[in-house]
C-alpha atoms as a PDB file:
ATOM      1  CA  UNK A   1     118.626 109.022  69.340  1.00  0.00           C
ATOM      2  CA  UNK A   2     118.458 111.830  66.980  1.00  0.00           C
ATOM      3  CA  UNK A   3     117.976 111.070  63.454  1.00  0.00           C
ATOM      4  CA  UNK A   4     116.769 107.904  63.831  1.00  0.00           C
ATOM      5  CA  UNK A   5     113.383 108.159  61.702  1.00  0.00           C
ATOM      6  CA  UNK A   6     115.709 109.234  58.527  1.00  0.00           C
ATOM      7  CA  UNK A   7     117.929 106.422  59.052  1.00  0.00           C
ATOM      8  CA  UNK A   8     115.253 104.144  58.959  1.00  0.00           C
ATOM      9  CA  UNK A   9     113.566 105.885  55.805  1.00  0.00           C
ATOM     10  CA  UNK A  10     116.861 105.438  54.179  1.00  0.00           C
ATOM     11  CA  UNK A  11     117.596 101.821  54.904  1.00  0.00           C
ATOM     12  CA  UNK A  12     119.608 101.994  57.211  1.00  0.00           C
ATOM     13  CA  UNK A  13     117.546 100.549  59.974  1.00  0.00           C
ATOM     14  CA  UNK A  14     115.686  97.765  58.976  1.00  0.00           C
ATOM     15  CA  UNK A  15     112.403  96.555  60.463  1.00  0.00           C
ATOM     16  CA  UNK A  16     111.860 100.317  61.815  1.00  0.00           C
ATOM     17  CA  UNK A  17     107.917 100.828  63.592  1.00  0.00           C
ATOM     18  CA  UNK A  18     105.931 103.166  61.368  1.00  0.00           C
ATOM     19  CA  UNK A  19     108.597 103.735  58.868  1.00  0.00           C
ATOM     20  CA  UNK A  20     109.776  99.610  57.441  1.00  0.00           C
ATOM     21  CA  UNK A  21     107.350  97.689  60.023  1.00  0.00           C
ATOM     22  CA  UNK A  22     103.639  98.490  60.513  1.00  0.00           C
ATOM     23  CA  UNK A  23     102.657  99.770  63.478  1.00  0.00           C
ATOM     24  CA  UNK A  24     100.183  97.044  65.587  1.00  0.00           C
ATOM     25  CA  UNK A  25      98.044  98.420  67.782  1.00  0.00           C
ATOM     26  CA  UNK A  26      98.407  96.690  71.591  1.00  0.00           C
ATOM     27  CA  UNK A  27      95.467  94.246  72.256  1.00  0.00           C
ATOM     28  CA  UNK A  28      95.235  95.382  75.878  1.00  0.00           C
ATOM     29  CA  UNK A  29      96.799  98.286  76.762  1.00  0.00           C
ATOM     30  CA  UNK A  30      97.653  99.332  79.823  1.00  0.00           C
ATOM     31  CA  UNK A  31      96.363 103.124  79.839  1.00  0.00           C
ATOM     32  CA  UNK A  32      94.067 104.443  76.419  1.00  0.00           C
ATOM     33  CA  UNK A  33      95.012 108.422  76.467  1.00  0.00           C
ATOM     34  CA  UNK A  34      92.009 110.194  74.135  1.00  0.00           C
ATOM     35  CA  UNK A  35      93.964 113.111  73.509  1.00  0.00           C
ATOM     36  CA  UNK A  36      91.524 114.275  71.181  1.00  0.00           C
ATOM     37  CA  UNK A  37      89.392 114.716  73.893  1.00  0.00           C
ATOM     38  CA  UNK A  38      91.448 115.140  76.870  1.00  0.00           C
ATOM     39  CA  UNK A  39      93.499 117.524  77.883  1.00  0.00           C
ATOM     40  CA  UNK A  40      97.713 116.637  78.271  1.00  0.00           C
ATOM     41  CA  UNK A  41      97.186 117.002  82.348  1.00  0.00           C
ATOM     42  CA  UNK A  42      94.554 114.761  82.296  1.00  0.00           C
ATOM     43  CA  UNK A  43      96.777 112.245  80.277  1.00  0.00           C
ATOM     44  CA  UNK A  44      99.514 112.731  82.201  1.00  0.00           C
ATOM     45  CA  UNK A  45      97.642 112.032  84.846  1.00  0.00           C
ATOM     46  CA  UNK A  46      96.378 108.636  83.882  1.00  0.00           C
ATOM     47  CA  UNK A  47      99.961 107.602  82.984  1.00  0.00           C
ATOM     48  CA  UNK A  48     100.923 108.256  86.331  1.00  0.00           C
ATOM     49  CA  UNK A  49      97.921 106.610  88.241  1.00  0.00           C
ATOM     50  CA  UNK A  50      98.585 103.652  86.167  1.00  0.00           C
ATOM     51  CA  UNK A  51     102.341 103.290  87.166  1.00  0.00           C
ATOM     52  CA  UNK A  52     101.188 103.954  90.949  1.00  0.00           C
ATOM     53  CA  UNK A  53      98.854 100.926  90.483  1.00  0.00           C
ATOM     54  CA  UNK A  54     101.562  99.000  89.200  1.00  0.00           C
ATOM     55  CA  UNK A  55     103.962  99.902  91.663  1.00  0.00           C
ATOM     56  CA  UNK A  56     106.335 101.542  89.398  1.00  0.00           C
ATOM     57  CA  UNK A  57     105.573 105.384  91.984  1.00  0.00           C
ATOM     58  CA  UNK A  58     104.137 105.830  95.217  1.00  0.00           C
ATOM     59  CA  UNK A  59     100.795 105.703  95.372  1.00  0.00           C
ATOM     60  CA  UNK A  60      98.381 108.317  96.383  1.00  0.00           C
ATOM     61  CA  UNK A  61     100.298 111.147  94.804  1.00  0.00           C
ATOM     62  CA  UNK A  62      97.799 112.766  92.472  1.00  0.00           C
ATOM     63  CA  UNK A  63      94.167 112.637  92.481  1.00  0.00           C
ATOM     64  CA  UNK A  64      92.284 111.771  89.156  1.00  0.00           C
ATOM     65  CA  UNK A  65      88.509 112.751  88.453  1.00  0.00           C
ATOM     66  CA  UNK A  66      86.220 109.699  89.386  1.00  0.00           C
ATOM     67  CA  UNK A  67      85.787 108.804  85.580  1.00  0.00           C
ATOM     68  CA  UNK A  68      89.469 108.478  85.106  1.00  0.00           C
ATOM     69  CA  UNK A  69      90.249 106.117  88.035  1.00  0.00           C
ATOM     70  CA  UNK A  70      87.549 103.934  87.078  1.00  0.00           C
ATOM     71  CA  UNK A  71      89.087 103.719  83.678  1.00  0.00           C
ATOM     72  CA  UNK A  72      92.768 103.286  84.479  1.00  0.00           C
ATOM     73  CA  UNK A  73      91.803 100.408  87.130  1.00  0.00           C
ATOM     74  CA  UNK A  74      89.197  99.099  84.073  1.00  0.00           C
ATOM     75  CA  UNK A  75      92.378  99.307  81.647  1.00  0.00           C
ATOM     76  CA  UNK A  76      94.685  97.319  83.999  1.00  0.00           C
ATOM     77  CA  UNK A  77      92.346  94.398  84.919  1.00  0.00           C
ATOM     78  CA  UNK A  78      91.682  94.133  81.004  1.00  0.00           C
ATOM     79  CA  UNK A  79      95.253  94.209  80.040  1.00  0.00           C
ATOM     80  CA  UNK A  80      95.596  91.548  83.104  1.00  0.00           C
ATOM     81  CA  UNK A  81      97.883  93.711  84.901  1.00  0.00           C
ATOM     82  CA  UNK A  82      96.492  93.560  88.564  1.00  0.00           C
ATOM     83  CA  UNK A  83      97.267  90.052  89.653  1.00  0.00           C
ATOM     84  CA  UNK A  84      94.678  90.016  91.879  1.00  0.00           C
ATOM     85  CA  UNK A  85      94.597  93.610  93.443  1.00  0.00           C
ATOM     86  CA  UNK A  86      91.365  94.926  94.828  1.00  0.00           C
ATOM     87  CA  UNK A  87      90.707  98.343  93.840  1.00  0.00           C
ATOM     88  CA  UNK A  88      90.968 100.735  96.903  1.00  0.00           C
ATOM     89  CA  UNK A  89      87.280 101.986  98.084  1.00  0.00           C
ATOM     90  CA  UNK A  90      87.421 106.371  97.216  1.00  0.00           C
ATOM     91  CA  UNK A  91      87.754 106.171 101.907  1.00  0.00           C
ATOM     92  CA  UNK A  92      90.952 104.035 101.596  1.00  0.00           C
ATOM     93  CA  UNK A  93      92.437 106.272  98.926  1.00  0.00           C
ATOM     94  CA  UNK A  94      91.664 109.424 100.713  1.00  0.00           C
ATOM     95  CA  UNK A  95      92.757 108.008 104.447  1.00  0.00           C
END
């Protein structure tokens, strides 16, 4: 994977994001990280809440601050990612 950025700069790769192609923001993301603002534990965080909600981990391993859950489960719904999954009530999550 190395190396790949100046391959692209010189040609070599065609059609390479940020270098040959624009970069296009996602319409509905998933999970918005304001690392500006944020700190990287709290982004890692929300990563990882958002692959437990999608199934990818187990759930329940990490606790997120109340402002955080409600905007990784806000995230998901908008980026139509929850196929119908109710958002667990803060008793079932810590039961």
């Amino acid at each position: 994977m190395k190396g790949l950025y100046q391959k692209a700069i010189s040609g070599e790769i065609p059609n390479f994001t940020g270098v040959s192609d624009p970069y296009e923001a996602p319409e509905s993301p998933e999970v918005v990280l304001e690392t500006a603002r944020e700190s990287v534990e709290a982004s890692t965080a929300k990563v990882l809440r958002a692959l437990e909600v999608l199934g990818f981990l187990a759930e329940d391993t990490l606790e997120l601050a109340p402002e955080d859950e409600e905007a990784v489960w806000r995230q998901l719904e908008a980026a139509g990612r929850l196929k119908g999954r109710a958002r667990p009530t803060p008793e079932e999550r810590t039961a």
